[in-house]
C-alpha atoms as a PDB file:
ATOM      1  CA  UNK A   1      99.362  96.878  85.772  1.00  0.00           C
ATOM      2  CA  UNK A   2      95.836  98.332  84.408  1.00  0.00           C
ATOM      3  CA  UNK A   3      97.169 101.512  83.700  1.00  0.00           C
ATOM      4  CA  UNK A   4      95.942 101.017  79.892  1.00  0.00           C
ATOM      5  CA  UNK A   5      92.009 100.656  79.009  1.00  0.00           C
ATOM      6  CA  UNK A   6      91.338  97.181  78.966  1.00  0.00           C
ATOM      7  CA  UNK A   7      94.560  96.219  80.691  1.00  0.00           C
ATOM      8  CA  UNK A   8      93.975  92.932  83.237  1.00  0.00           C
ATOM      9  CA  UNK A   9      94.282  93.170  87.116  1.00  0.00           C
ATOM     10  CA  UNK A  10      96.737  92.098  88.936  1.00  0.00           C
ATOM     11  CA  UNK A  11      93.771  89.235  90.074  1.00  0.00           C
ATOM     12  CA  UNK A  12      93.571  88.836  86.374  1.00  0.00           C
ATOM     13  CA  UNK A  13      96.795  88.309  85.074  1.00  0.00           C
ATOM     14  CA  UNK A  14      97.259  85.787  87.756  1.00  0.00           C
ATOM     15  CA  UNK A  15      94.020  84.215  87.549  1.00  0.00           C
ATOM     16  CA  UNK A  16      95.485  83.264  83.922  1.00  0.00           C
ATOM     17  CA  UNK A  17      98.741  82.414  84.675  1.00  0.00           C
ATOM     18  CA  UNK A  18      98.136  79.396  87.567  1.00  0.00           C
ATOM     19  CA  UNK A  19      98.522  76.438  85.332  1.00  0.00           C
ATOM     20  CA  UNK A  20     101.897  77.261  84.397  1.00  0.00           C
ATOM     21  CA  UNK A  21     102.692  79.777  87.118  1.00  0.00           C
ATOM     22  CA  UNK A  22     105.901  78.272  88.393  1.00  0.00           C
ATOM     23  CA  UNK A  23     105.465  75.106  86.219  1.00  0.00           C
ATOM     24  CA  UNK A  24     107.826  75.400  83.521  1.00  0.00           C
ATOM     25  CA  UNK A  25     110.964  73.318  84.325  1.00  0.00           C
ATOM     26  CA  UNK A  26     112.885  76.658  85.890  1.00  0.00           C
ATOM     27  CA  UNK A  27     113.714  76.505  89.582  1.00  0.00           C
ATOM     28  CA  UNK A  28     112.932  80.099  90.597  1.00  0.00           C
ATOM     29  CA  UNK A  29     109.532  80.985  92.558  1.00  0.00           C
ATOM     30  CA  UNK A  30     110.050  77.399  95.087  1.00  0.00           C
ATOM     31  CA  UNK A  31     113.718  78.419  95.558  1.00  0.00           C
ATOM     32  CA  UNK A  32     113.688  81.938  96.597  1.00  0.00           C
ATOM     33  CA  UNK A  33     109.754  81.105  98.792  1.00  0.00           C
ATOM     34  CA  UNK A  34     112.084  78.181 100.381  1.00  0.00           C
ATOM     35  CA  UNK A  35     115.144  81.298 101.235  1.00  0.00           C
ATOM     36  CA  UNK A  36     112.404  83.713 102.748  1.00  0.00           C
ATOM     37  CA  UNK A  37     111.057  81.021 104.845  1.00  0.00           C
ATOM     38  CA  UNK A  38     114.440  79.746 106.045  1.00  0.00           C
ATOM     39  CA  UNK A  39     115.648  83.262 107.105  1.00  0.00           C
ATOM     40  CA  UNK A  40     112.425  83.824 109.123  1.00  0.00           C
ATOM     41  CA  UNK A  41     113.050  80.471 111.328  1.00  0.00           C
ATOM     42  CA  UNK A  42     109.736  79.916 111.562  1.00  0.00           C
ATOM     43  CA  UNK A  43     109.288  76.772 114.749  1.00  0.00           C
ATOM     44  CA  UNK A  44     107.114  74.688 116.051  1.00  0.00           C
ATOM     45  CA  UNK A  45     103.614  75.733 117.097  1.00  0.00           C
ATOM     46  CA  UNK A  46     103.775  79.223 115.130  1.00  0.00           C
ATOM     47  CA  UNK A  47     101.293  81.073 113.700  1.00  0.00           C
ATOM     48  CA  UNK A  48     101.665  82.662 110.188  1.00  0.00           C
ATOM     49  CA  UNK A  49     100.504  84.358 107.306  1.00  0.00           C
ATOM     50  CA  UNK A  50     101.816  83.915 104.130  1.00  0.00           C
ATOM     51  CA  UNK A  51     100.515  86.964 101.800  1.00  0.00           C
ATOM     52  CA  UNK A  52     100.393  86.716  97.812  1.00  0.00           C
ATOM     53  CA  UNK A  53     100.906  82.715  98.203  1.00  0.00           C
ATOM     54  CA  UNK A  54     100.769  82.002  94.445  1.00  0.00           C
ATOM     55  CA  UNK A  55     101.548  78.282  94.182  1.00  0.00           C
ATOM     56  CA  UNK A  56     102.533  77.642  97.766  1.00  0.00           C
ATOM     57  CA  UNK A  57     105.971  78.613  97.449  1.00  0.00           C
ATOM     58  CA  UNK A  58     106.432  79.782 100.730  1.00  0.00           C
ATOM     59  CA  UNK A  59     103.306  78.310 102.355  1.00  0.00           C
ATOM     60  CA  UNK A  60     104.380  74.809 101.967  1.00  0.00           C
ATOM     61  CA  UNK A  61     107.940  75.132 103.660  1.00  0.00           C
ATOM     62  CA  UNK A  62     106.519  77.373 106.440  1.00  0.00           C
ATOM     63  CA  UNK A  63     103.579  74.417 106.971  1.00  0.00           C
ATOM     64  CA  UNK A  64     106.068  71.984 107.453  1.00  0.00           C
ATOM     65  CA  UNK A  65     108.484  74.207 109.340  1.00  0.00           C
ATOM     66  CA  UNK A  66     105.574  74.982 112.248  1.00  0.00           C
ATOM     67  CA  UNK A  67     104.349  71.607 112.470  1.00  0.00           C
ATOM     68  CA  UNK A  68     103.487  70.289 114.473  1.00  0.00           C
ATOM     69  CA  UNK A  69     100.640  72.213 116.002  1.00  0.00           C
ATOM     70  CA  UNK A  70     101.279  75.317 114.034  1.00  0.00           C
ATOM     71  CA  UNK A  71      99.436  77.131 111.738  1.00  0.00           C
ATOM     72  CA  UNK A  72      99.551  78.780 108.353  1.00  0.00           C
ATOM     73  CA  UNK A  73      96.932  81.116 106.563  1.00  0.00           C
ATOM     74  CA  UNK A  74      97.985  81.955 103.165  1.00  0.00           C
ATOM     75  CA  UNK A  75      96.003  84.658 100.548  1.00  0.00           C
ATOM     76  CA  UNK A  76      96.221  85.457  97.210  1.00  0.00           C
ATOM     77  CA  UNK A  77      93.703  87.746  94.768  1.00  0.00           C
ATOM     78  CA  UNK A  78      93.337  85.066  92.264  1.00  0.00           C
ATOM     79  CA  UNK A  79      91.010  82.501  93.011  1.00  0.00           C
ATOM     80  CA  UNK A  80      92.920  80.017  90.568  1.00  0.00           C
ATOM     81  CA  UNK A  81      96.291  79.891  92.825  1.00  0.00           C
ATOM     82  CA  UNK A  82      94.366  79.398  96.012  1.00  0.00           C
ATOM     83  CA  UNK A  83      92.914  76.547  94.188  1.00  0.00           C
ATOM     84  CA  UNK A  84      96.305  75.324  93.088  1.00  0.00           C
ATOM     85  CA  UNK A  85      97.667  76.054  96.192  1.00  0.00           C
ATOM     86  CA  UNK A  86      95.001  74.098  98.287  1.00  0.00           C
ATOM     87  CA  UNK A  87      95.453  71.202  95.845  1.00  0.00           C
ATOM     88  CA  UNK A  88      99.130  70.824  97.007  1.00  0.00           C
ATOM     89  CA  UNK A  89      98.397  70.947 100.632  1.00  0.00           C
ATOM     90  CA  UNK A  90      96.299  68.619 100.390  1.00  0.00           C
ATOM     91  CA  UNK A  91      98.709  66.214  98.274  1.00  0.00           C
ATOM     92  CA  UNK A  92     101.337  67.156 101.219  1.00  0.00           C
ATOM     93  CA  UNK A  93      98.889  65.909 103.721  1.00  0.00           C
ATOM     94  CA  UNK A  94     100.326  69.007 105.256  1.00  0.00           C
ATOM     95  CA  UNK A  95      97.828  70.083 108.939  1.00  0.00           C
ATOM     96  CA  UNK A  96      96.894  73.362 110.234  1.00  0.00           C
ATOM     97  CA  UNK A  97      96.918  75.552 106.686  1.00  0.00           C
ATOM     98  CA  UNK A  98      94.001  77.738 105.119  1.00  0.00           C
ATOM     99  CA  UNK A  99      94.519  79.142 101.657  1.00  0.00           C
ATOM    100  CA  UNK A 100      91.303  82.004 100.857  1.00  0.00           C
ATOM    101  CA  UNK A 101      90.992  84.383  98.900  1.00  0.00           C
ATOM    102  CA  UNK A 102      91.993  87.816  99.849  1.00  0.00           C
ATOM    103  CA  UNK A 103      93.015  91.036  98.979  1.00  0.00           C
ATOM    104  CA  UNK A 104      96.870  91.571 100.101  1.00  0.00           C
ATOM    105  CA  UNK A 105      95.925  95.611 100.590  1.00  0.00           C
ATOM    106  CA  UNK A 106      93.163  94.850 103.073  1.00  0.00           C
ATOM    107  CA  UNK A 107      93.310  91.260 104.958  1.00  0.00           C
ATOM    108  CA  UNK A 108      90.290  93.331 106.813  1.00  0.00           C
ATOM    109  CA  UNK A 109      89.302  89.365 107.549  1.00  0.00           C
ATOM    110  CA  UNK A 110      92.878  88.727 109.378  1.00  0.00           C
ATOM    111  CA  UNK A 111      92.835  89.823 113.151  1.00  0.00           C
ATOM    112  CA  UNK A 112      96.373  89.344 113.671  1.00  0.00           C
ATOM    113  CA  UNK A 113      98.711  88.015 116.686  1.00  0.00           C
ATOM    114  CA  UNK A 114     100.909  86.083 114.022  1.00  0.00           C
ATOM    115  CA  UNK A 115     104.132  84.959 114.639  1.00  0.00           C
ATOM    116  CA  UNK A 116     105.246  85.180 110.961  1.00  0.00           C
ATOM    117  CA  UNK A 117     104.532  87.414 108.130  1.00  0.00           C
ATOM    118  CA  UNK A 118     105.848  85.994 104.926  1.00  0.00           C
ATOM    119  CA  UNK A 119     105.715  87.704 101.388  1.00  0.00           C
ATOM    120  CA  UNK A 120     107.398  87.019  98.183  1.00  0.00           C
ATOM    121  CA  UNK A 121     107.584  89.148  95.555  1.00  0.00           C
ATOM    122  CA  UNK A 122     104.188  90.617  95.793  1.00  0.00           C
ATOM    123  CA  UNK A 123     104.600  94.074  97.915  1.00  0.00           C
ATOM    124  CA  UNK A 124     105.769  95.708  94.158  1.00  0.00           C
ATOM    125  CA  UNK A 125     102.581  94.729  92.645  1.00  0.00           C
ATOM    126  CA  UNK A 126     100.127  96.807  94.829  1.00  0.00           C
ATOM    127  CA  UNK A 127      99.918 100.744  95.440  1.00  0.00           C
ATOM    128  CA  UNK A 128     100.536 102.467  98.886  1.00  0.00           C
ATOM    129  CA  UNK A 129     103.243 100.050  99.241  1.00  0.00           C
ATOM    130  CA  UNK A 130     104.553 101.779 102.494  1.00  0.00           C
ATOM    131  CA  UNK A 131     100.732 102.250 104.121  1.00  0.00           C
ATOM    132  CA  UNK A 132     100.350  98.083 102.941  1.00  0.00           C
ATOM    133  CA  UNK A 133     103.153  97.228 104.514  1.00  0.00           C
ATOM    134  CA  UNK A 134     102.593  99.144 107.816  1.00  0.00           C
ATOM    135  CA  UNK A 135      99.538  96.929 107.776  1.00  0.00           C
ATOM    136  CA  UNK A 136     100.845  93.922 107.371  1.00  0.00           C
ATOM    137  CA  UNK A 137     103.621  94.496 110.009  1.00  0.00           C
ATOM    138  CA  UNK A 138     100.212  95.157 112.357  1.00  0.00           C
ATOM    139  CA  UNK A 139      99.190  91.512 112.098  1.00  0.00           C
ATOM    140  CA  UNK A 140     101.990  90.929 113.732  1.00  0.00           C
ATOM    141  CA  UNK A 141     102.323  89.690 117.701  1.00  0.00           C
ATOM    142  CA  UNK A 142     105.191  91.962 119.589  1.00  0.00           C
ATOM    143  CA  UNK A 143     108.265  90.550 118.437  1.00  0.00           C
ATOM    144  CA  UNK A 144     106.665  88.518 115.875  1.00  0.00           C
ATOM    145  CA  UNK A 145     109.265  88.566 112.443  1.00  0.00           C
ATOM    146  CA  UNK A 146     108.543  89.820 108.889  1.00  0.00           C
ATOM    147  CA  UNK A 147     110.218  89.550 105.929  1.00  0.00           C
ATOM    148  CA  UNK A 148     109.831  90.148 102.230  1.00  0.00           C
ATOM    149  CA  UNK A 149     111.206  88.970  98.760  1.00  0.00           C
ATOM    150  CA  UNK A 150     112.346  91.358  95.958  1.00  0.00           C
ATOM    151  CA  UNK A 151     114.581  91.660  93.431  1.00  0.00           C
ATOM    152  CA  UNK A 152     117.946  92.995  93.649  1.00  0.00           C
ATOM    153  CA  UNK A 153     120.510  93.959  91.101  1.00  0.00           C
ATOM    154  CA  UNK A 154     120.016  92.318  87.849  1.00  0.00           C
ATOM    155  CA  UNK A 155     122.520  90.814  85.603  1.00  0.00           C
ATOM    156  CA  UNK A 156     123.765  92.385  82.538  1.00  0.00           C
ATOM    157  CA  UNK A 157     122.180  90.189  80.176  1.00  0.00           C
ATOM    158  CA  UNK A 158     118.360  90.043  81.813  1.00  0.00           C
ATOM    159  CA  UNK A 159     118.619  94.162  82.424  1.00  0.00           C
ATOM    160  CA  UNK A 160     119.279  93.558  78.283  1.00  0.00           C
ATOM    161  CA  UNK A 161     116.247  91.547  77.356  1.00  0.00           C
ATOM    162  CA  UNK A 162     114.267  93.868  79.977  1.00  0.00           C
ATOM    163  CA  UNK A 163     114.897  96.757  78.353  1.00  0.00           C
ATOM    164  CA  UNK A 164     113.644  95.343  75.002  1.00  0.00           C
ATOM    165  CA  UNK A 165     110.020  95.331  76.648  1.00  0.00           C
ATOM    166  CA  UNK A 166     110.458  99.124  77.420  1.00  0.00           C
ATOM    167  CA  UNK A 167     109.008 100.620  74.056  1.00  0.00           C
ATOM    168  CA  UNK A 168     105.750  99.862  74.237  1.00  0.00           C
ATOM    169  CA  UNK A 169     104.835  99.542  78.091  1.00  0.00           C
ATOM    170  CA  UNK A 170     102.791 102.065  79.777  1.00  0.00           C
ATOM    171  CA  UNK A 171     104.155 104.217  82.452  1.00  0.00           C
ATOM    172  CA  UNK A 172     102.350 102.851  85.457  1.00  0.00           C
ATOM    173  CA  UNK A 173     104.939  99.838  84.427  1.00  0.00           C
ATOM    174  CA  UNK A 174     107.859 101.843  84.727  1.00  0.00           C
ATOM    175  CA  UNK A 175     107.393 104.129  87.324  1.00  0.00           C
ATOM    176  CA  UNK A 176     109.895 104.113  90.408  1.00  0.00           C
ATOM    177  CA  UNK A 177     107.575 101.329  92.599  1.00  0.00           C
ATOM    178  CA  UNK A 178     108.113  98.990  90.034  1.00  0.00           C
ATOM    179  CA  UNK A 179     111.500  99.242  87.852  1.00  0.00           C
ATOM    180  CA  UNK A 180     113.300 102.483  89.167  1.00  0.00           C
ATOM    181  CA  UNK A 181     116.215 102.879  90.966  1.00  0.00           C
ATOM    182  CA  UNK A 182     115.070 105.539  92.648  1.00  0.00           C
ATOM    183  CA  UNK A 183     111.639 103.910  94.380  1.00  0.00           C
ATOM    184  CA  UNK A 184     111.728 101.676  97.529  1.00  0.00           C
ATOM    185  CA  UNK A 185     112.221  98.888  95.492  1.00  0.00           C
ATOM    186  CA  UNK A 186     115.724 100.057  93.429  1.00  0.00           C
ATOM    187  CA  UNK A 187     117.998  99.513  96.719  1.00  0.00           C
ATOM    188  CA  UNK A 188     119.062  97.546 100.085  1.00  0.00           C
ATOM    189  CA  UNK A 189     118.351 100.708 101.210  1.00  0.00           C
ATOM    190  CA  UNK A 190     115.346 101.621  99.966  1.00  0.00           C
ATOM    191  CA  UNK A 191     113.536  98.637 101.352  1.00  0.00           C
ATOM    192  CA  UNK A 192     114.949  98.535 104.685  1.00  0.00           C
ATOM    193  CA  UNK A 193     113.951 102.385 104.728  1.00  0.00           C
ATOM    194  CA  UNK A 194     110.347 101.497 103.759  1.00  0.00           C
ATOM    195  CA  UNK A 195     110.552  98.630 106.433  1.00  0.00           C
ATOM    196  CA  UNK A 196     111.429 101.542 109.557  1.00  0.00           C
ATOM    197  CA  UNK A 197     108.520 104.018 108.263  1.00  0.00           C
ATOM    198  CA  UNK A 198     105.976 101.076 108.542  1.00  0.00           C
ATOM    199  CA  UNK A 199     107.598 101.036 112.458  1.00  0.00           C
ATOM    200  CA  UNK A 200     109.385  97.629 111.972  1.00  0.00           C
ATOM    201  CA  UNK A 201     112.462  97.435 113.847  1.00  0.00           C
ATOM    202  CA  UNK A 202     115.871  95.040 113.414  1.00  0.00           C
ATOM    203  CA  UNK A 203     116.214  95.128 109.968  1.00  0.00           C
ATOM    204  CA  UNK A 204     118.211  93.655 107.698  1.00  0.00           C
ATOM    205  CA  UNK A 205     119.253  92.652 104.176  1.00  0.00           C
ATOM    206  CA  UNK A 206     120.126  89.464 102.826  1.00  0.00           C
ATOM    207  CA  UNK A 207     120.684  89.110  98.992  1.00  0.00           C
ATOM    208  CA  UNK A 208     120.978  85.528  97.353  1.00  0.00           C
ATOM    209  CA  UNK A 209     122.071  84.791  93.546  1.00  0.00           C
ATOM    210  CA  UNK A 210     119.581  82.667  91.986  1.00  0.00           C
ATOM    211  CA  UNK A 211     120.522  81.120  88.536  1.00  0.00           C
ATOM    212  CA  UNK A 212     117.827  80.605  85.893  1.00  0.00           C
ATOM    213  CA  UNK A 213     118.648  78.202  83.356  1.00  0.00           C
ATOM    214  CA  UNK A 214     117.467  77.712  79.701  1.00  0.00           C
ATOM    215  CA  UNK A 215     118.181  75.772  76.411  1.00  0.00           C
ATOM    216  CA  UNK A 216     116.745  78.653  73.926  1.00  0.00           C
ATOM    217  CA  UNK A 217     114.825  81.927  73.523  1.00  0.00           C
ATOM    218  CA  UNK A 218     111.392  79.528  73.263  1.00  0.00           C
ATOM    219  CA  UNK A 219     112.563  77.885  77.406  1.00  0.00           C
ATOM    220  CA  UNK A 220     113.001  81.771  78.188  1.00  0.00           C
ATOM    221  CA  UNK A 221     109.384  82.497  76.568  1.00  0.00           C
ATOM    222  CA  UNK A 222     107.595  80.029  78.242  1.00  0.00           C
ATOM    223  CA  UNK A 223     108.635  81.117  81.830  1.00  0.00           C
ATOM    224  CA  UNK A 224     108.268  84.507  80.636  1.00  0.00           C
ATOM    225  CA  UNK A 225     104.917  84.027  80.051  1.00  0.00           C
ATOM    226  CA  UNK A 226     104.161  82.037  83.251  1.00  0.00           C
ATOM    227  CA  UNK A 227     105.019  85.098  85.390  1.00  0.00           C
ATOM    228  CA  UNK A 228     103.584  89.145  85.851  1.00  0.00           C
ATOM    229  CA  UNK A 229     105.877  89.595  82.679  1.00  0.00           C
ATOM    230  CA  UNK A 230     103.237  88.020  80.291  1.00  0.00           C
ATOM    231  CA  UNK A 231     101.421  91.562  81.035  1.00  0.00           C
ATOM    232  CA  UNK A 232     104.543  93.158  79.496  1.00  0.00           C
ATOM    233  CA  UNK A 233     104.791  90.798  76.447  1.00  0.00           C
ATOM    234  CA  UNK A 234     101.006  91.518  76.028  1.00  0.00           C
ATOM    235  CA  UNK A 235     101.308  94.957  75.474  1.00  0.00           C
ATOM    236  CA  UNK A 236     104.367  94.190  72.489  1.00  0.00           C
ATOM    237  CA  UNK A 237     102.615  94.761  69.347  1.00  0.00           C
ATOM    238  CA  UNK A 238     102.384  91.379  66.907  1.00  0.00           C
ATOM    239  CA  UNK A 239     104.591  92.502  64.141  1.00  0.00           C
ATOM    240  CA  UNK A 240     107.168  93.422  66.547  1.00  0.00           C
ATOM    241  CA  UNK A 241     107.290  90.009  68.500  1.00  0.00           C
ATOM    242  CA  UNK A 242     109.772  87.864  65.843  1.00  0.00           C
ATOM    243  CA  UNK A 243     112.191  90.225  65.842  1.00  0.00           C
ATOM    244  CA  UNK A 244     111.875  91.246  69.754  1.00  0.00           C
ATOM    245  CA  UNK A 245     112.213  87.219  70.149  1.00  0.00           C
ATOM    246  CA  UNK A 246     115.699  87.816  67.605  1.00  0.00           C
ATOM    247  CA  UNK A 247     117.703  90.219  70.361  1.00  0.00           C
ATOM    248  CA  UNK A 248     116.056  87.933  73.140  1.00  0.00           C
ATOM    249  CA  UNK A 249     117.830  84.954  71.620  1.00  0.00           C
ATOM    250  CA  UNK A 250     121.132  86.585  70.735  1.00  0.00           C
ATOM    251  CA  UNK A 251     121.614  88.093  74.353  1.00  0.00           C
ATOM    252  CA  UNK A 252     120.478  84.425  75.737  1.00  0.00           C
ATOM    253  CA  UNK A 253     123.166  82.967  73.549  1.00  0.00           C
ATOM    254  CA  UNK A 254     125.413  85.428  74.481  1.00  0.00           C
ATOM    255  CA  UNK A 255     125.777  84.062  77.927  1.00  0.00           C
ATOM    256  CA  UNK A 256     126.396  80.293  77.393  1.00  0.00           C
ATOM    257  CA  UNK A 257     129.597  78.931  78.875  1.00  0.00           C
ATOM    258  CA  UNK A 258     131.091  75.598  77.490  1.00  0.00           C
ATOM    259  CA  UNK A 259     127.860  74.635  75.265  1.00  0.00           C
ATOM    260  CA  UNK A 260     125.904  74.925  78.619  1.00  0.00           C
ATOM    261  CA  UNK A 261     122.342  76.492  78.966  1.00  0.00           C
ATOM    262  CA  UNK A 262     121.524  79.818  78.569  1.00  0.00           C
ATOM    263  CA  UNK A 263     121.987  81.674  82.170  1.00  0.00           C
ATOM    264  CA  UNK A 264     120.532  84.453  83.832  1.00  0.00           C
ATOM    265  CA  UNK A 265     121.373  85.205  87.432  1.00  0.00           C
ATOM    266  CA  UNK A 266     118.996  87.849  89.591  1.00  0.00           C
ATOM    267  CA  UNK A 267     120.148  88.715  92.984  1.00  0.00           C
ATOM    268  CA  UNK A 268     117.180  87.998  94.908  1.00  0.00           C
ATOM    269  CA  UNK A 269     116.434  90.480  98.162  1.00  0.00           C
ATOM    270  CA  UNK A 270     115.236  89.115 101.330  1.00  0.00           C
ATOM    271  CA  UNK A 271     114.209  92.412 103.483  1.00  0.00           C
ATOM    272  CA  UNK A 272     113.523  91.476 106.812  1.00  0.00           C
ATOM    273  CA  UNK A 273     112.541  92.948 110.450  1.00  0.00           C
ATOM    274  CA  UNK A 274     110.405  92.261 113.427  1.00  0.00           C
ATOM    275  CA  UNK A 275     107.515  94.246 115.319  1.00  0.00           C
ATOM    276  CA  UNK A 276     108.888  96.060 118.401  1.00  0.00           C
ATOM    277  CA  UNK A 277     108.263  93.978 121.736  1.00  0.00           C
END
């Protein structure tokens, strides 16, 4: 994402984006964190590690999940979401959690024997994703589970507005890792393949619709610029914004049913395995 002079970091861009990060009124980042958690089971007394926590998504359910007598370490690069994220344990009154700051590519600091690796939409964001996630897989016990969120098969209208950001975004935001079909991240198969060369074994794919809902183009902007895309949006030139805001509105409207909110539905991918016993 700092493929242009000047660009932010990943820790940047995210740094910013904790106040609103998942704060807008759309159900998205606590719905899909809630789905990874419930497919890895986690129980009781478990140990786990919840990488790239943002806002607690995931670490909150798995907390309550391994409680009691469990535990729960959860990392993130920007120092902002671990603060947000500590915040909300401690409103939970939620036992047994750490939230530090890390980075996701290293975890040098982790020594492993976890139960549960948990990671939501974060494996995209970092290069080496197949070395990463062999490492990851390695803080594992033997038989201990894994399992990652990212996105599936778009729907018509949000591949639409996406490809409205394509003009003016840098390659390093287009290549295959990211937004091709051809990467790891295009496919079912592609991630389950990326899951066996890190030596993870059972895996499997489950894909869940999730609906985002919004009244206009300005409902869309806002989450728009509570997520990663904000680093896309920053790199649309001024004078081109009202009218790239134009085509976002007429494809939002274009999916109303009955007078209802605009809707945009993104099969979410849950790729999941465990560490050979």
């Amino acid at each position: 994402m700092s493929a242009d002079q000047g660009a932010p970091s990943v820790a940047e861009v995210f740094d910013m984006l904790a106040d609103v990060y998942d704060q807008t009124g759309v159900e998205f980042f606590q719905p899909v964190g809630a789905g990874l958690v419930a497919e890895l089971d986690p129980r009781p007394g478990e140990r786990c590690l919840d990488i790239g926590c943002g806002r607690g998504a995931a670490t909150l359910p798995l907390a309550r999940a391994v409680a009691p007598g469990g535990s729960v370490d959860a990392v993130d690069v920007a120092p902002a979401m671990v603060a947000a994220t500590r915040s909300l344990v401690e409103q939970a009154g939620l036992a047994g959690v750490r939230v530090e700051v890390a980075d996701a590519a290293d975890l040098a600091g982790y020594d492993g024997g976890y139960d549960v690796v948990a990671s939501s939409l974060v494996l995209f964001f970092l290069s080496g994703p197949g070395d990463v996630l062999r490492r990851w897989a390695g803080k594992l016990r033997p038989g201990g589970r894994i399992g990652l969120t990212t996105f599936g098969e778009l729907d018509e209208a949000t591949q639409a507005i996406d490809d409205l950001f394509v003009p003016w975004q840098p390659q390093a935001m287009l290549d295959a890792r990211t937004s091709g079909t051809t990467g790891p991240f295009g496919s079912d198969a592609g991630m389950e393949e990326l899951f066996a060369a890190a030596g993870i074994a059972d895996v499997r794919t489950v894909v869940r619709p999730t609906t985002l809902e919004f009244a206009d183009v300005a409902a869309w902007q806002r989450f728009m610029m509570s997520t990663g895309q904000r680093a896309m949006w920053r790199n649309v030139p001024e004078e081109e914004r009202p009218g790239f805001l134009e085509r976002a509105a007429a494809i939002l409207e274009g999916t109303r049913v009955d007078g209802g909110p605009g809707r945009l539905v993104w099969q979410m991918r849950y790729t999941l395995g465990a560490r050979p016993s």
